[in-house]
Protein backbone atom coordinates (compact mmCIF):
# COMPACT_ATOMS: atom_id res chain seq x y z
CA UNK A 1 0.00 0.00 0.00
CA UNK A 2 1.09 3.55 -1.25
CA UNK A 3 0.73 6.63 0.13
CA UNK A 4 1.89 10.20 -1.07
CA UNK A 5 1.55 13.02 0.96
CA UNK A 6 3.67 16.33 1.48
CA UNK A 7 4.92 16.81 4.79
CA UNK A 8 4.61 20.45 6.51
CA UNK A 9 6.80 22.35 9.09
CA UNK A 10 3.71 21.84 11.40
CA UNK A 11 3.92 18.45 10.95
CA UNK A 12 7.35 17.92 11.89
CA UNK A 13 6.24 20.25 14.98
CA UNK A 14 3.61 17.44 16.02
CA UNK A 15 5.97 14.48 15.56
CA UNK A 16 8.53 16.36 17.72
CA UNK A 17 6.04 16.75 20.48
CA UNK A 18 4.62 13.18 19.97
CA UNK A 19 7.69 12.04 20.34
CA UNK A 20 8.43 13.76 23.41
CA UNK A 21 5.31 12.97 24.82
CA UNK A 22 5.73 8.99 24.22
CA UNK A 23 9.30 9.70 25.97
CA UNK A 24 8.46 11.89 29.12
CA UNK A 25 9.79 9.64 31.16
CA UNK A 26 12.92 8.56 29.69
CA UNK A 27 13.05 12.44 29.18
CA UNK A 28 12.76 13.63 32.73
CA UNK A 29 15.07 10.88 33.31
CA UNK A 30 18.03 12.69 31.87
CA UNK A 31 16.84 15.99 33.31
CA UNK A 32 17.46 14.16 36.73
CA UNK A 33 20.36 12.82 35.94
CA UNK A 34 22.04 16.28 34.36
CA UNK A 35 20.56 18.37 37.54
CA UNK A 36 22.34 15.78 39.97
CA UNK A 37 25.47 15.92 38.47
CA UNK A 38 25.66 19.86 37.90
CA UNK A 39 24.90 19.79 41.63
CA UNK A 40 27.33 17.57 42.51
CA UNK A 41 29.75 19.19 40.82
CA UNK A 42 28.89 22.74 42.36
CA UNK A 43 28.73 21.32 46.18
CA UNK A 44 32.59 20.16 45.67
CA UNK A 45 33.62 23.42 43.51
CA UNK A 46 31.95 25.64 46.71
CA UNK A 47 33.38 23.16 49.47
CA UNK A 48 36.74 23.13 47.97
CA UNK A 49 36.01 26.83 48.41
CA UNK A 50 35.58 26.80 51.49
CA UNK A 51 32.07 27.90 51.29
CA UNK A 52 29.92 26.44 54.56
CA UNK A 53 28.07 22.99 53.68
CA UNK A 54 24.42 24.78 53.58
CA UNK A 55 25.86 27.25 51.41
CA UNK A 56 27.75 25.61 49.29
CA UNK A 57 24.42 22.67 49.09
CA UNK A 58 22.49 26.01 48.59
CA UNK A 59 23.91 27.76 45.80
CA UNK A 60 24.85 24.44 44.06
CA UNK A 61 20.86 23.53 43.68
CA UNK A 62 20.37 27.13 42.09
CA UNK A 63 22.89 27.06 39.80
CA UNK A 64 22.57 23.33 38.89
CA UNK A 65 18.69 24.29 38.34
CA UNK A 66 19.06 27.24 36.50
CA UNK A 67 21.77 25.16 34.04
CA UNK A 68 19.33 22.30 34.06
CA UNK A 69 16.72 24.91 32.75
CA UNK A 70 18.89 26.20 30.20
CA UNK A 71 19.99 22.90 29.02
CA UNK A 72 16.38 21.97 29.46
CA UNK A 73 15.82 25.13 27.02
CA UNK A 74 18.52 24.72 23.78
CA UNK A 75 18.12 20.56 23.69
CA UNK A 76 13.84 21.47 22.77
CA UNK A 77 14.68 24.17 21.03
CA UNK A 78 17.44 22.40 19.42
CA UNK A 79 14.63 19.44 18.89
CA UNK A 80 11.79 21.42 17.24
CA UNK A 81 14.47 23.59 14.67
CA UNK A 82 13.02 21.82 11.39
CA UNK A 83 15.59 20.34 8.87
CA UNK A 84 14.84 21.88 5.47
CA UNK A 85 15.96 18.61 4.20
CA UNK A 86 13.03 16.87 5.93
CA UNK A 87 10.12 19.09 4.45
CA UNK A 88 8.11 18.69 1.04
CA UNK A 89 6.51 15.72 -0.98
CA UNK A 90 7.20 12.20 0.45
CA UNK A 91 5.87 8.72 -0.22
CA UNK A 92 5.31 5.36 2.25
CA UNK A 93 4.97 2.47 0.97
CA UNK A 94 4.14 -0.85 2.75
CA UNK A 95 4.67 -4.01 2.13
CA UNK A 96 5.69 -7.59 3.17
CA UNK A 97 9.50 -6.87 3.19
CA UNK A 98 8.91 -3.67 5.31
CA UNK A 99 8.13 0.10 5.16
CA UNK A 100 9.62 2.24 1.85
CA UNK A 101 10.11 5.83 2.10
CA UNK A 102 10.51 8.58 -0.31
CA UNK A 103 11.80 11.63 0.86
CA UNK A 104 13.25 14.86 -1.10
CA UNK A 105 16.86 13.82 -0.75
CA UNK A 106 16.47 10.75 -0.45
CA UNK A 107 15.25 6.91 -0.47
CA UNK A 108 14.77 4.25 2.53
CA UNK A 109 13.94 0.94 3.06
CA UNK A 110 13.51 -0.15 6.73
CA UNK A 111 12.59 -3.62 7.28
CA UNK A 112 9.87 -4.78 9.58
CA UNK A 113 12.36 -6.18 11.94
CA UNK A 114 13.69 -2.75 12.01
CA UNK A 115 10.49 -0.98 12.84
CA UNK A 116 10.85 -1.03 16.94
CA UNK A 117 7.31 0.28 17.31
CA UNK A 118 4.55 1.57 16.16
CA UNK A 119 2.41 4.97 17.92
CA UNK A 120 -1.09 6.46 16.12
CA UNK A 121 -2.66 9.73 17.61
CA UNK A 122 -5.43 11.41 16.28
CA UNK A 123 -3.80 12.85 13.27
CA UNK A 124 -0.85 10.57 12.64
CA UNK A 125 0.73 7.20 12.27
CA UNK A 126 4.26 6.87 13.44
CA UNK A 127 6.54 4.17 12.26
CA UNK A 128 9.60 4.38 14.87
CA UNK A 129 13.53 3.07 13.68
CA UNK A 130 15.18 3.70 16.51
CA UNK A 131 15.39 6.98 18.14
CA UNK A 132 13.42 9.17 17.39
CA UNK A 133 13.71 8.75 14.02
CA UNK A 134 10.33 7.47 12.06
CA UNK A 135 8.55 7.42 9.01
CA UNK A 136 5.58 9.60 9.59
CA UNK A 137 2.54 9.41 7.81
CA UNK A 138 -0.56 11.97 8.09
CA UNK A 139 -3.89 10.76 8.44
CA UNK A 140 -5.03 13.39 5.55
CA UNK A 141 -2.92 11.40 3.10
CA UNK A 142 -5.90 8.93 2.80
CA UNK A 143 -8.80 10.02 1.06
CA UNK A 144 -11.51 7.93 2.56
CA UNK A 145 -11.59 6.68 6.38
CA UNK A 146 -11.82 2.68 4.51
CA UNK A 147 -8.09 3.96 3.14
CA UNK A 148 -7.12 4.67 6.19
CA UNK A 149 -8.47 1.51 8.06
CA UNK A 150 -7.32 -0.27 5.38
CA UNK A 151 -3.42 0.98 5.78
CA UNK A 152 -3.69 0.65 9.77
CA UNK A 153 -4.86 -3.23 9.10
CA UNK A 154 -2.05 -3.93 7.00
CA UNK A 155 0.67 -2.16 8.96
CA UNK A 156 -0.61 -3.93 11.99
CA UNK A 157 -0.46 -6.64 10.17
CA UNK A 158 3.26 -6.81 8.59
CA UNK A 159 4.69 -5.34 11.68
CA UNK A 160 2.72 -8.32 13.87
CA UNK A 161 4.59 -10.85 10.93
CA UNK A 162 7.69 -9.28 11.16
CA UNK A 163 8.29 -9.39 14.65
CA UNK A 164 7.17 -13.07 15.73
């Protein structure tokens, strides 16, 4: 099955915070683990100081949240800055040996085995590689809802095959 769609800087927008939605955790994981180790690393820069322990406790929890924050800050912003490259007319195709895309610079086959999961919201169908990479394919692209519920039956379907 065949789809051809173009693919907007508002989609890539959605996928982005898809993606980080079907990641929070893992997400808020690393946040943890940066904020611990910036304050770590402040307590023994201010007690090598010689600043007193609540101090030095004190004004490493500020500063390691305020770098957290900032870190917090570029890595999104970093996240949602759309690649040119990944904009304009692209095509999905799948099949039996896996999922075929299209893009404007370039060609892909990922096969099934290769496809670590599979997320739908209301507007999208998201076929995850790894990462947070993914072929992403708009609902719109289908012009009838028996299209569409025809293309989620067969992806469910090849995935289901490819992975037992």
């Amino acid at each position: 099955m065949e789809v051809t769609y173009t693919f907007s800087h508002e989609d890539y927008l959605h996928f982005i915070d898809f993606w980080v939605k079907l990641n929070r955790r893992a997400y808020l994981k690393w946040t943890a683990r940066v904020f611990t180790l910036l304050l770590g690393g402040y307590v023994v820069l201010f007690l090598l100081s010689n600043v007193p322990v609540g101090g030095a406790v004190g004004l490493g929890a500020f500063l390691a949240a305020i770098c957290t924050g900032l870190i917090y800050w570029v890595r999104r912003r970093h996240m949602r800055r759309v690649k040119e490259n990944s904009l304009g007319e692209r095509m999905t195709r799948i099949g039996p040996s896996g999922v075929f895309g299209r893009f404007p610079k370039f060609e892909i086959l990922n096969y099934w085995t290769g496809i670590t999961k599979i997320a739908e919201d209301e507007g999208y169908f998201c076929l995850f590689t790894g990462g947070s990479r993914a072929h992403v394919v708009p609902k719109r692209a289908f012009a009838t809802a028996g299209d569409l519920e025809q293309f989620r039956e067969a992806l469910n379907a090849y995935w289901n095959s490819g992975h037992s």
